[in-house]
N, C-alpha and C. Protein backbone atom coordinates (compact mmCIF):
# COMPACT_ATOMS: atom_id res chain seq x y z
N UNK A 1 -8.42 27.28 4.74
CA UNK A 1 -7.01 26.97 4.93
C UNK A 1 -6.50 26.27 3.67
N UNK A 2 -5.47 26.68 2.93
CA UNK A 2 -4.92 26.19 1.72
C UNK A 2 -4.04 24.69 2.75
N UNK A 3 -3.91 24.10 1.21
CA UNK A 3 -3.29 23.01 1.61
C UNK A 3 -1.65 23.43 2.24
N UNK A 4 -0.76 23.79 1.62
CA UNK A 4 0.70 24.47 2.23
C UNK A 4 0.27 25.12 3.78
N UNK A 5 -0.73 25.32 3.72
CA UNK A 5 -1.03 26.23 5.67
C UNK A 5 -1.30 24.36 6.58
N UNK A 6 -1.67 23.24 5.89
CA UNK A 6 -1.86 22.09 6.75
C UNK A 6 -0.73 21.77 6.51
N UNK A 7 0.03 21.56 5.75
CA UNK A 7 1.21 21.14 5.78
C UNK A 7 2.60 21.99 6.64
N UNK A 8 1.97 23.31 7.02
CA UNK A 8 2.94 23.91 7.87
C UNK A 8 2.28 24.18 9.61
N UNK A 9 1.40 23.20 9.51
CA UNK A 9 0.72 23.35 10.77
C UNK A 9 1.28 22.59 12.15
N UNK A 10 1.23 22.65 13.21
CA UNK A 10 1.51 21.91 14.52
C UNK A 10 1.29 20.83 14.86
N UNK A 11 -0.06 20.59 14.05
CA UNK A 11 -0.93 19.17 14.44
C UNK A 11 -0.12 18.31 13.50
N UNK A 12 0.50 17.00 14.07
CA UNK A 12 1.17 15.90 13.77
C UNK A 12 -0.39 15.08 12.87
N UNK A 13 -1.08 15.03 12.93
CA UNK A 13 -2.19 14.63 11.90
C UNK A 13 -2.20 15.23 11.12
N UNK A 14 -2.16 16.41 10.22
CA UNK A 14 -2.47 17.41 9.70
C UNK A 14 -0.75 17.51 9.02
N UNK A 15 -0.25 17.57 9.48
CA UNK A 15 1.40 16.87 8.87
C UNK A 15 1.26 15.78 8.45
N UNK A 16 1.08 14.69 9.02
CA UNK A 16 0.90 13.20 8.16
C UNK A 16 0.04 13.35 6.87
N UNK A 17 -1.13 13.91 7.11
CA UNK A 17 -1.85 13.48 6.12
C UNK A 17 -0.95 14.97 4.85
N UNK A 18 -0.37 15.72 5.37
CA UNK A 18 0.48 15.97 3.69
C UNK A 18 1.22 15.09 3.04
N UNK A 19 1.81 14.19 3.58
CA UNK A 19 2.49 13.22 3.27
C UNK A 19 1.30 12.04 2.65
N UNK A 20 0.50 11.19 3.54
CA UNK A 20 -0.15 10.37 3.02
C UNK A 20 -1.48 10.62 2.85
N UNK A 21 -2.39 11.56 2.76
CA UNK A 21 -3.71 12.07 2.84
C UNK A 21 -4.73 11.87 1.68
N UNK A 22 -3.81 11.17 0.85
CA UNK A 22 -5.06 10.85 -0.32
C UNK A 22 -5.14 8.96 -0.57
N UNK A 23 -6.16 9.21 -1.20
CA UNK A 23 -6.92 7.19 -1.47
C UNK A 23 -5.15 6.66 -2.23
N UNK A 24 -5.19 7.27 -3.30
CA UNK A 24 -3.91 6.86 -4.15
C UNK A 24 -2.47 6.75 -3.30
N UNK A 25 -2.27 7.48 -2.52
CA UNK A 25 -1.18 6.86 -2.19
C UNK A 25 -1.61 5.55 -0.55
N UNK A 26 -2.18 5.74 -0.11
CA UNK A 26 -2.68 4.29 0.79
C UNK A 26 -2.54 3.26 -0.36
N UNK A 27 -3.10 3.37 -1.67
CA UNK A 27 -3.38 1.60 -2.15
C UNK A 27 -1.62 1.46 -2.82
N UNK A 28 -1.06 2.61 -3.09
CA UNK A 28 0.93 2.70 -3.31
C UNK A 28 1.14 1.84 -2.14
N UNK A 29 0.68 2.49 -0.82
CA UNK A 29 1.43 1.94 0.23
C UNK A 29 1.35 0.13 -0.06
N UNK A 30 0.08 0.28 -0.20
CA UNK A 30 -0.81 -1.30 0.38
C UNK A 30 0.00 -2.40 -0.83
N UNK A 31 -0.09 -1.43 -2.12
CA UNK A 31 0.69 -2.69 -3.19
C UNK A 31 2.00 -2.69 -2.65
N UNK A 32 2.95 -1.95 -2.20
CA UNK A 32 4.00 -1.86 -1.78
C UNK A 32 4.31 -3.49 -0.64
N UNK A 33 3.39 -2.72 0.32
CA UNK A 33 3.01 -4.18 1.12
C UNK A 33 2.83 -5.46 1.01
N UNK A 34 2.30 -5.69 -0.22
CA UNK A 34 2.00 -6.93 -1.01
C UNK A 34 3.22 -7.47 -1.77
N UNK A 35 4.11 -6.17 -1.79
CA UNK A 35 5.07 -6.92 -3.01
C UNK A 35 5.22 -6.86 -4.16
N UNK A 36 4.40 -5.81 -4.63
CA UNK A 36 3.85 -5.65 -5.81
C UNK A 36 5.05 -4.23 -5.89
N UNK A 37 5.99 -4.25 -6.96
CA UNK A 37 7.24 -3.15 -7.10
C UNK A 37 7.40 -2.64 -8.35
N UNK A 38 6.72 -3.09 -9.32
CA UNK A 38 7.32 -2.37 -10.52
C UNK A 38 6.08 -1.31 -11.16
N UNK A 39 6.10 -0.36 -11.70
CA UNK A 39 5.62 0.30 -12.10
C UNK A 39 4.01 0.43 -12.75
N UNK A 40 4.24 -0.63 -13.91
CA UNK A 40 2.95 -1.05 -14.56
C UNK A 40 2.25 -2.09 -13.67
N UNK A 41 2.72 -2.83 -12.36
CA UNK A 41 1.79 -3.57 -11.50
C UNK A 41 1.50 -2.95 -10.56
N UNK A 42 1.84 -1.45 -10.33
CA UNK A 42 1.14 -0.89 -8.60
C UNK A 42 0.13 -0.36 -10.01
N UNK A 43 0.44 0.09 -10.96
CA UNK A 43 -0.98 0.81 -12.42
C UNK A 43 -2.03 -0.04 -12.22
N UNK A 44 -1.55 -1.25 -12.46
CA UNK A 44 -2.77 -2.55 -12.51
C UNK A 44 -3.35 -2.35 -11.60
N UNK A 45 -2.86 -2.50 -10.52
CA UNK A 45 -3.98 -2.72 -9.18
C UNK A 45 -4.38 -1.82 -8.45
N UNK A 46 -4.02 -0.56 -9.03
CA UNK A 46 -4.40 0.67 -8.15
C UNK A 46 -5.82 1.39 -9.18
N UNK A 47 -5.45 1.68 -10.68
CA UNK A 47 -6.05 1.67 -11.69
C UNK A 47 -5.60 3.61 -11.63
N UNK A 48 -4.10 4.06 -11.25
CA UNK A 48 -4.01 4.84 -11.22
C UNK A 48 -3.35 5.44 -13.26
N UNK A 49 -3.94 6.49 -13.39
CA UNK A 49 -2.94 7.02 -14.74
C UNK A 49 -1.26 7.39 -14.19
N UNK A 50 -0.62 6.96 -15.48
CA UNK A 50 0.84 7.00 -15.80
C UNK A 50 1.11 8.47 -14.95
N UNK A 51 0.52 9.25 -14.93
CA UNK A 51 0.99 10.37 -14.69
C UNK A 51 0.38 10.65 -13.59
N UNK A 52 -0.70 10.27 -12.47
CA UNK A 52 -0.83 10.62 -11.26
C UNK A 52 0.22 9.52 -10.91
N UNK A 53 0.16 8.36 -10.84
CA UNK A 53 1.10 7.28 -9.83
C UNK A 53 2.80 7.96 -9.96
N UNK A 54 2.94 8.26 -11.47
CA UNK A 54 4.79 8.84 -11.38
C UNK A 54 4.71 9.66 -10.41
N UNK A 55 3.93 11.17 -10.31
CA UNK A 55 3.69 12.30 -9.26
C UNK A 55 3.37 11.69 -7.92
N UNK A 56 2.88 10.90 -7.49
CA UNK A 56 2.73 10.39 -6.35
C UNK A 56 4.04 9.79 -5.90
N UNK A 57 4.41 8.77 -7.05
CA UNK A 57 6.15 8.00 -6.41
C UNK A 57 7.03 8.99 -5.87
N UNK A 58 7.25 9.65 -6.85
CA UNK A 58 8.08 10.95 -6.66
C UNK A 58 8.13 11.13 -5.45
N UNK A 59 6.84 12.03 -5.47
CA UNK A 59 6.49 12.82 -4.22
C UNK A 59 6.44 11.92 -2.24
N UNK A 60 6.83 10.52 -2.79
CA UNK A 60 6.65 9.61 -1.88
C UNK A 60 8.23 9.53 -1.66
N UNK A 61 9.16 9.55 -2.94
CA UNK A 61 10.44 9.34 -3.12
C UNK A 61 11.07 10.38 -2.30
N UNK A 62 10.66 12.05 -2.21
CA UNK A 62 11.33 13.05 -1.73
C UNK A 62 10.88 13.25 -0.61
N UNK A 63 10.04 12.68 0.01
CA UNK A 63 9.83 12.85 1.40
C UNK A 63 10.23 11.80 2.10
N UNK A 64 10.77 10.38 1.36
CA UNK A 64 11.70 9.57 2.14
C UNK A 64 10.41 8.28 2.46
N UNK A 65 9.27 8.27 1.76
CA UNK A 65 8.61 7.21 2.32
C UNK A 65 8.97 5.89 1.23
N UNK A 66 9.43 6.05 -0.11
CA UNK A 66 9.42 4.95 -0.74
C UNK A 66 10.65 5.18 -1.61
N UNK A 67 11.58 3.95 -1.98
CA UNK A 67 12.81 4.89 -2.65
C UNK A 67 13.04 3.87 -3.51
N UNK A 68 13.36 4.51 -5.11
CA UNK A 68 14.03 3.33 -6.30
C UNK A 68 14.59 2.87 -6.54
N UNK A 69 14.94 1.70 -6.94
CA UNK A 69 16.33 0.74 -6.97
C UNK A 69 15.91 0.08 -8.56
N UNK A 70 17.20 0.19 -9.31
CA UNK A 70 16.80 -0.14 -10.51
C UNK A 70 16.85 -1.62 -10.29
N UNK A 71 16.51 -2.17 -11.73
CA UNK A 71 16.64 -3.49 -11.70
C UNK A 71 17.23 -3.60 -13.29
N UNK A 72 16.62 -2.86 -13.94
CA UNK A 72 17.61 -3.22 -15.27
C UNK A 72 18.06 -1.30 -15.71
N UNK A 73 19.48 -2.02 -16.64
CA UNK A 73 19.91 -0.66 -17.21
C UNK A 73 19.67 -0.33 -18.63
N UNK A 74 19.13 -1.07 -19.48
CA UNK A 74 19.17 -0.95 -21.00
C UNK A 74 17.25 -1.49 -21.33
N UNK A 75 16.23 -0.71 -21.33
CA UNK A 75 16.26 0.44 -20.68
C UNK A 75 16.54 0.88 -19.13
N UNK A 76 16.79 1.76 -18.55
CA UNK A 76 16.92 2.14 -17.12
C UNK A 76 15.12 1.98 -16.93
N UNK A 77 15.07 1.06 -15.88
CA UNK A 77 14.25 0.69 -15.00
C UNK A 77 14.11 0.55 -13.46
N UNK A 78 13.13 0.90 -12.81
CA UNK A 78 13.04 0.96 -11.27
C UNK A 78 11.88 -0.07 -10.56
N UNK A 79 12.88 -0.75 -9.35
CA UNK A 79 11.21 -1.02 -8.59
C UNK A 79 11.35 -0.31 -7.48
N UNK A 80 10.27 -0.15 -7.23
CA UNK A 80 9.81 0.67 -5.71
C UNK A 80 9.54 -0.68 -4.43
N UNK A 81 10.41 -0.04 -3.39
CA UNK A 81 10.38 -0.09 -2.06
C UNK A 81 10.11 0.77 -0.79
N UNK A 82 9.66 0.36 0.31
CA UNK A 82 9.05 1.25 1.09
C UNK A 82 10.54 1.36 2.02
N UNK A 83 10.63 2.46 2.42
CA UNK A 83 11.79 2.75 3.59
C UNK A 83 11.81 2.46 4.93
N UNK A 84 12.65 2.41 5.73
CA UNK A 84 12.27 2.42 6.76
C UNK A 84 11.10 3.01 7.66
N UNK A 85 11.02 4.42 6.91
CA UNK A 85 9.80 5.40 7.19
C UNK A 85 8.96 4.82 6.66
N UNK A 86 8.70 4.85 5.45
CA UNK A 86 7.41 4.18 4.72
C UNK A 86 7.23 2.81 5.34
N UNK A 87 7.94 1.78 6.10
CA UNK A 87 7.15 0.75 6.87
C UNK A 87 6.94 1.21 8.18
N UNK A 88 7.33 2.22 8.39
CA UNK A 88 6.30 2.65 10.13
C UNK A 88 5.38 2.85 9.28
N UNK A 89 4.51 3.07 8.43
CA UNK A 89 3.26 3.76 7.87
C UNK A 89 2.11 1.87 7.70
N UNK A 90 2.46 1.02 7.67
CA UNK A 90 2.26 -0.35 8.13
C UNK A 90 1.45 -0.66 8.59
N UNK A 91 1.66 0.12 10.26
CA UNK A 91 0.33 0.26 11.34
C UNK A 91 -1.13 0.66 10.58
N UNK A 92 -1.10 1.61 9.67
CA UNK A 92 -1.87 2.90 9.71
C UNK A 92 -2.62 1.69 8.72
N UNK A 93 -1.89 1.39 7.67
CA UNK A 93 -2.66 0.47 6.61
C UNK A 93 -3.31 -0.70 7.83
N UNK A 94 -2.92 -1.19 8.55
CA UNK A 94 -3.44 -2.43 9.22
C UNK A 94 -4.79 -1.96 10.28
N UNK A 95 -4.80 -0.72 10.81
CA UNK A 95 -5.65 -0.07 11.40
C UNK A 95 -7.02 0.33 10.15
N UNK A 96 -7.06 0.56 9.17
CA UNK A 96 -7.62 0.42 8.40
C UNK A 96 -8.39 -0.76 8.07
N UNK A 97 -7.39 -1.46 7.66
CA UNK A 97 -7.95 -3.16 7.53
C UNK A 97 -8.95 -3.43 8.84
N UNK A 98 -8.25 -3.15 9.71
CA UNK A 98 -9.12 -3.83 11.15
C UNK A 98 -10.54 -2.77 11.02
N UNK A 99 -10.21 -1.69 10.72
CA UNK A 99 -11.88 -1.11 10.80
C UNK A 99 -12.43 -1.46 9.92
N UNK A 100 -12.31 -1.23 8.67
CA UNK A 100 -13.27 -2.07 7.82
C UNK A 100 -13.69 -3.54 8.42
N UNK A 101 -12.90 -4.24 9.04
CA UNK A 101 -13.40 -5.59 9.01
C UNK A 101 -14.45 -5.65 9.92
N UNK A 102 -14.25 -4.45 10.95
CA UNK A 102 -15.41 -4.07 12.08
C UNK A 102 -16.46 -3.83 11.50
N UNK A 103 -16.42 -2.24 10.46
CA UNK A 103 -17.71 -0.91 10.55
C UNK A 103 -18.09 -1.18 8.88
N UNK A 104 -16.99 -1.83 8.14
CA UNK A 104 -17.20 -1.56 6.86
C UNK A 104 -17.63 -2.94 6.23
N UNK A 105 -17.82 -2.88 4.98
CA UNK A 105 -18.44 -4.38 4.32
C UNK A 105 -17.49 -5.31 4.50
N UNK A 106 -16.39 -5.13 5.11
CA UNK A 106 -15.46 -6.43 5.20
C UNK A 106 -16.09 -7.09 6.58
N UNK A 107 -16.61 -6.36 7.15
CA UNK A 107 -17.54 -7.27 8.59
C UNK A 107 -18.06 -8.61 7.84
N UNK A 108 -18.83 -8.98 7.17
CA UNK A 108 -19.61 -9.92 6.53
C UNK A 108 -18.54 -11.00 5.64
N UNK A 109 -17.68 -10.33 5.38
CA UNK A 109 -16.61 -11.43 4.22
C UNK A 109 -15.63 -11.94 4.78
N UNK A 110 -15.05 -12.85 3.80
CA UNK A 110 -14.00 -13.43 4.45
C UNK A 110 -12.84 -12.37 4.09
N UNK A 111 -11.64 -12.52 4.84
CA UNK A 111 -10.77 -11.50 5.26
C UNK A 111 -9.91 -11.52 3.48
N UNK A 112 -9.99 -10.16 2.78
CA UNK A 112 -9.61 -10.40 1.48
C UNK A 112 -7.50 -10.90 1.62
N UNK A 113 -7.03 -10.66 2.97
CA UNK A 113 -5.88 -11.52 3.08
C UNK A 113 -5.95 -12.00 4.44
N UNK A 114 -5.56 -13.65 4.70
CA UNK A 114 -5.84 -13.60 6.18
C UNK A 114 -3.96 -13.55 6.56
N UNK A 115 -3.98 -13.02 7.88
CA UNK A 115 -2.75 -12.83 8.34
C UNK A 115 -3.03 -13.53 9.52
N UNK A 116 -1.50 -13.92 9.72
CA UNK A 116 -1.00 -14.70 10.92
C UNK A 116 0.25 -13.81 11.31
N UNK A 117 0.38 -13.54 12.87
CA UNK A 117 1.32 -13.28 13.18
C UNK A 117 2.15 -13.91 13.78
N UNK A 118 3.89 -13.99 13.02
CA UNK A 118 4.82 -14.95 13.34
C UNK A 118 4.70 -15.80 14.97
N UNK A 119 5.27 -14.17 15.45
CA UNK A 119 5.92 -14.79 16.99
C UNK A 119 4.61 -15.38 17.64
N UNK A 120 3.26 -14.95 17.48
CA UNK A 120 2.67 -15.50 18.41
C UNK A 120 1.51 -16.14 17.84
N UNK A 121 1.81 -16.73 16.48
CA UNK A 121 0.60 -17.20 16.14
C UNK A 121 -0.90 -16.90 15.58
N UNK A 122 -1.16 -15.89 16.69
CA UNK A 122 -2.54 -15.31 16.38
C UNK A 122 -2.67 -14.72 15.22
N UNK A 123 -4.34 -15.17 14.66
CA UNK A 123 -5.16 -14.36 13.84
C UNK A 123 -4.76 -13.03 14.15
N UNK A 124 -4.93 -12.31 12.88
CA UNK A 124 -4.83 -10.67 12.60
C UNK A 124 -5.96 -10.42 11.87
N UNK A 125 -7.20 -10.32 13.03
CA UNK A 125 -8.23 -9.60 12.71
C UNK A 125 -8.35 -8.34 13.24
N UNK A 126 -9.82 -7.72 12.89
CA UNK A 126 -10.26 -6.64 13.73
C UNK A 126 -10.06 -6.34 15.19
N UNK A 127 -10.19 -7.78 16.03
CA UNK A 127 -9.77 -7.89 17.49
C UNK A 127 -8.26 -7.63 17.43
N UNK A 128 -7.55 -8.02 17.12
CA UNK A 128 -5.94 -8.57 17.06
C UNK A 128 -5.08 -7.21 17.75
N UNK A 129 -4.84 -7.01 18.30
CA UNK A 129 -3.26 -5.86 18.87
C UNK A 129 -2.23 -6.36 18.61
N UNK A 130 -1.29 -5.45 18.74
CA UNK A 130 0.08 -6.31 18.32
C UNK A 130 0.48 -6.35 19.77
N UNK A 131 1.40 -7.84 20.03
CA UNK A 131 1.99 -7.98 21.25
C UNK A 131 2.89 -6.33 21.39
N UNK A 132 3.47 -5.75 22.27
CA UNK A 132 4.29 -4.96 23.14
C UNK A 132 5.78 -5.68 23.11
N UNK A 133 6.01 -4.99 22.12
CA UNK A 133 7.72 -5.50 21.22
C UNK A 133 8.83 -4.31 21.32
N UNK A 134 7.82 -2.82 21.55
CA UNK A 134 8.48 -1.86 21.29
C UNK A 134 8.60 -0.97 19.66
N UNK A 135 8.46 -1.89 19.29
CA UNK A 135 8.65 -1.87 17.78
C UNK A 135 6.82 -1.46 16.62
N UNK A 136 7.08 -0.84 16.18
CA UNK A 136 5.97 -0.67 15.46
C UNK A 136 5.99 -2.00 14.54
N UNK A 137 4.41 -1.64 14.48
CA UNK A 137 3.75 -2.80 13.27
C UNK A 137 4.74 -2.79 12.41
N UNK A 138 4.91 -3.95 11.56
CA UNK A 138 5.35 -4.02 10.04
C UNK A 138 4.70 -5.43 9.81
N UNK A 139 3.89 -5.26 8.11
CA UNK A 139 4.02 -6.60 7.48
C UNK A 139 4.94 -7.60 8.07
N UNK A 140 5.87 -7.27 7.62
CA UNK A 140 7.26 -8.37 7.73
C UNK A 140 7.28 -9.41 9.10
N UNK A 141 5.98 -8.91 10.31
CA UNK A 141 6.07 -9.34 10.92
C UNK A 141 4.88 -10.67 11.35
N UNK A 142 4.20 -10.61 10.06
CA UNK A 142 3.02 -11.31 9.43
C UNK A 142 3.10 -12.63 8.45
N UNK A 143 2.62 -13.64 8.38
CA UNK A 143 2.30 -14.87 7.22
C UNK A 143 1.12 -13.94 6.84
N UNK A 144 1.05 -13.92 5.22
CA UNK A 144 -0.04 -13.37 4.53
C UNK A 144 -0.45 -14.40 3.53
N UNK A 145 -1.81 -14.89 3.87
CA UNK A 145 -2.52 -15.55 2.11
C UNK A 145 -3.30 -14.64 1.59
N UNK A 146 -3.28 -14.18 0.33
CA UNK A 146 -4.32 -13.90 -0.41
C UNK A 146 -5.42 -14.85 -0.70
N UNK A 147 -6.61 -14.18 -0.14
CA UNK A 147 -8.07 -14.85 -0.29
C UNK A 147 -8.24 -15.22 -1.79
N UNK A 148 -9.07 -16.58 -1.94
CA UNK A 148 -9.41 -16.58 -3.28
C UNK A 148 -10.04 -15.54 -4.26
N UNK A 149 -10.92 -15.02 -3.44
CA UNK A 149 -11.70 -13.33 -4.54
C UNK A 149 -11.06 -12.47 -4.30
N UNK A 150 -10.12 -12.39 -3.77
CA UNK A 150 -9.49 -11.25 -3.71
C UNK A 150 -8.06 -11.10 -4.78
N UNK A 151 -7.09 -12.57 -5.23
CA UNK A 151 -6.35 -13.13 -5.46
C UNK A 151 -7.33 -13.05 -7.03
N UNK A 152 -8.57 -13.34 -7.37
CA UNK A 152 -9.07 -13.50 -9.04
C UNK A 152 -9.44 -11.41 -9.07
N UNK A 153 -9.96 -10.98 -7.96
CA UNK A 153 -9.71 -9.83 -8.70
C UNK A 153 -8.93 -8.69 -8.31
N UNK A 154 -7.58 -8.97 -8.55
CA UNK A 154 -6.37 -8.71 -8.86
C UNK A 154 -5.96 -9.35 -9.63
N UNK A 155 -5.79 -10.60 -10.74
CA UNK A 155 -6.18 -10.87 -11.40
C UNK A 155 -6.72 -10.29 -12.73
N UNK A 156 -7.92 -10.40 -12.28
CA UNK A 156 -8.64 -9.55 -13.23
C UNK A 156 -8.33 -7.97 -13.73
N UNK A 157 -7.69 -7.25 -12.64
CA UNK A 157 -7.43 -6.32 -12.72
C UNK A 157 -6.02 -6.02 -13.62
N UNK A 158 -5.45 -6.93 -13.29
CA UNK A 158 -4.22 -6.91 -14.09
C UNK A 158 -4.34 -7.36 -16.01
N UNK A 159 -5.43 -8.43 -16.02
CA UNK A 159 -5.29 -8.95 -16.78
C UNK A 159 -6.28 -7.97 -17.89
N UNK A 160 -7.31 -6.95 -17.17
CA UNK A 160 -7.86 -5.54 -18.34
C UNK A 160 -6.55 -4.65 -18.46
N UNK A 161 -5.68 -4.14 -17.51
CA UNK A 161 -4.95 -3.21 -17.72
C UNK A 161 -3.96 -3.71 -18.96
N UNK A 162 -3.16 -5.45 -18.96
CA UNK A 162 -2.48 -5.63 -19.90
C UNK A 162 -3.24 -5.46 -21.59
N UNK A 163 -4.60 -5.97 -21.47
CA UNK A 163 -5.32 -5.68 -22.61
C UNK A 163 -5.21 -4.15 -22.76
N UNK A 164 -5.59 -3.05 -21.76
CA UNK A 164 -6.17 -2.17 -22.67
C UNK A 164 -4.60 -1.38 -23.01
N UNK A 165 -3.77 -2.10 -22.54
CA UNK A 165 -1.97 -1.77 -22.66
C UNK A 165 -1.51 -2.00 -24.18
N UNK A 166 -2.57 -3.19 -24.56
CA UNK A 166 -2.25 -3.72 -26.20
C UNK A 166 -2.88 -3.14 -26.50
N UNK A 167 -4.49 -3.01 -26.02
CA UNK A 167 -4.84 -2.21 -27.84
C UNK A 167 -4.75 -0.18 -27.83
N UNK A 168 -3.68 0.40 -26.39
CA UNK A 168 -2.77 1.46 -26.86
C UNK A 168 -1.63 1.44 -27.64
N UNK A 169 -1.14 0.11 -27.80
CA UNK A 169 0.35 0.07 -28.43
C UNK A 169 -0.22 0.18 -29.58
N UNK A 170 -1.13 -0.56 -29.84
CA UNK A 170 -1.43 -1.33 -31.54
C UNK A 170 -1.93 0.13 -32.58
């Protein structure tokens, strides 16, 4: 089955994942989530090339999950935000998180962000459900700290990409 035959298929899984089905756009989503909006910082922390992450925005841009808003005009510049659509996609990143913290090496570590949820307080671990609001998951509905190792490597990550950023200019 070519990819255009899953993307024109029945199964609502098999539709989603044309839209979000690869590693690169989950960690778009996830920097998105974090806050992280401008161009050369979803590069940093994703460690995607100039030219897969533009093809991915895009392609995130025309299907309505993430959309640009400049911030400066001289040069014309954009940061990226997630849409209304692109934060129903929220859950899917947090369902993730919770399995790893179950099945995957995040079982053993400390939580690389710990979350609190507003209205009711509770930890947002692997156990955690969301109260029955009606409303799908969103961040927005979370206190987030970044863990100390998680907080140095991002960090770190940022701080090779600006190097190897200089010695392309130079």
């Amino acid at each position: 089955m070519s990819w255009d035959e899953v993307c024109d298929s029945v199964c609502p899984i098999a539709r989603s994942l044309a839209v979000v089905g690869d590693r690169w756009t989950l960690l778009i989503l996830r920097e998105l989530a974090m806050g992280t909006r401008r161009f050369d910082e979803i590069q940093a922390q994703t460690g995607m090339s100039s030219f897969l992450l533009s093809s991915r925005l895009k392609r995130l841009e025309k299907d309505g999950v993430v959309e640009r808003r400049p911030y400066s005009d001289r040069p014309p510049r954009f940061e990226y935000h997630t849409t209304e659509k692109g934060k129903d996609l929220d859950g899917v990143l947090l369902l993730l998180r919770a399995w790893d913290m179950k099945w995957g090496r995040g079982a053993d570590e400390e939580p690389a962000v710990h979350m609190v949820h507003k209205r009711t307080g509770k930890v947002v671990d692997a156990a955690w459900r969301p109260p029955a609001t009606g409303k799908p998951f969103s961040f927005d509905d979370v206190n987030s700290t970044v863990s100390s190792a998680f907080a140095a490597e991002r960090e770190a990550r940022r701080t090779a990409f600006l190097a190897a950023k200089r010695g392309d200019d130079s």
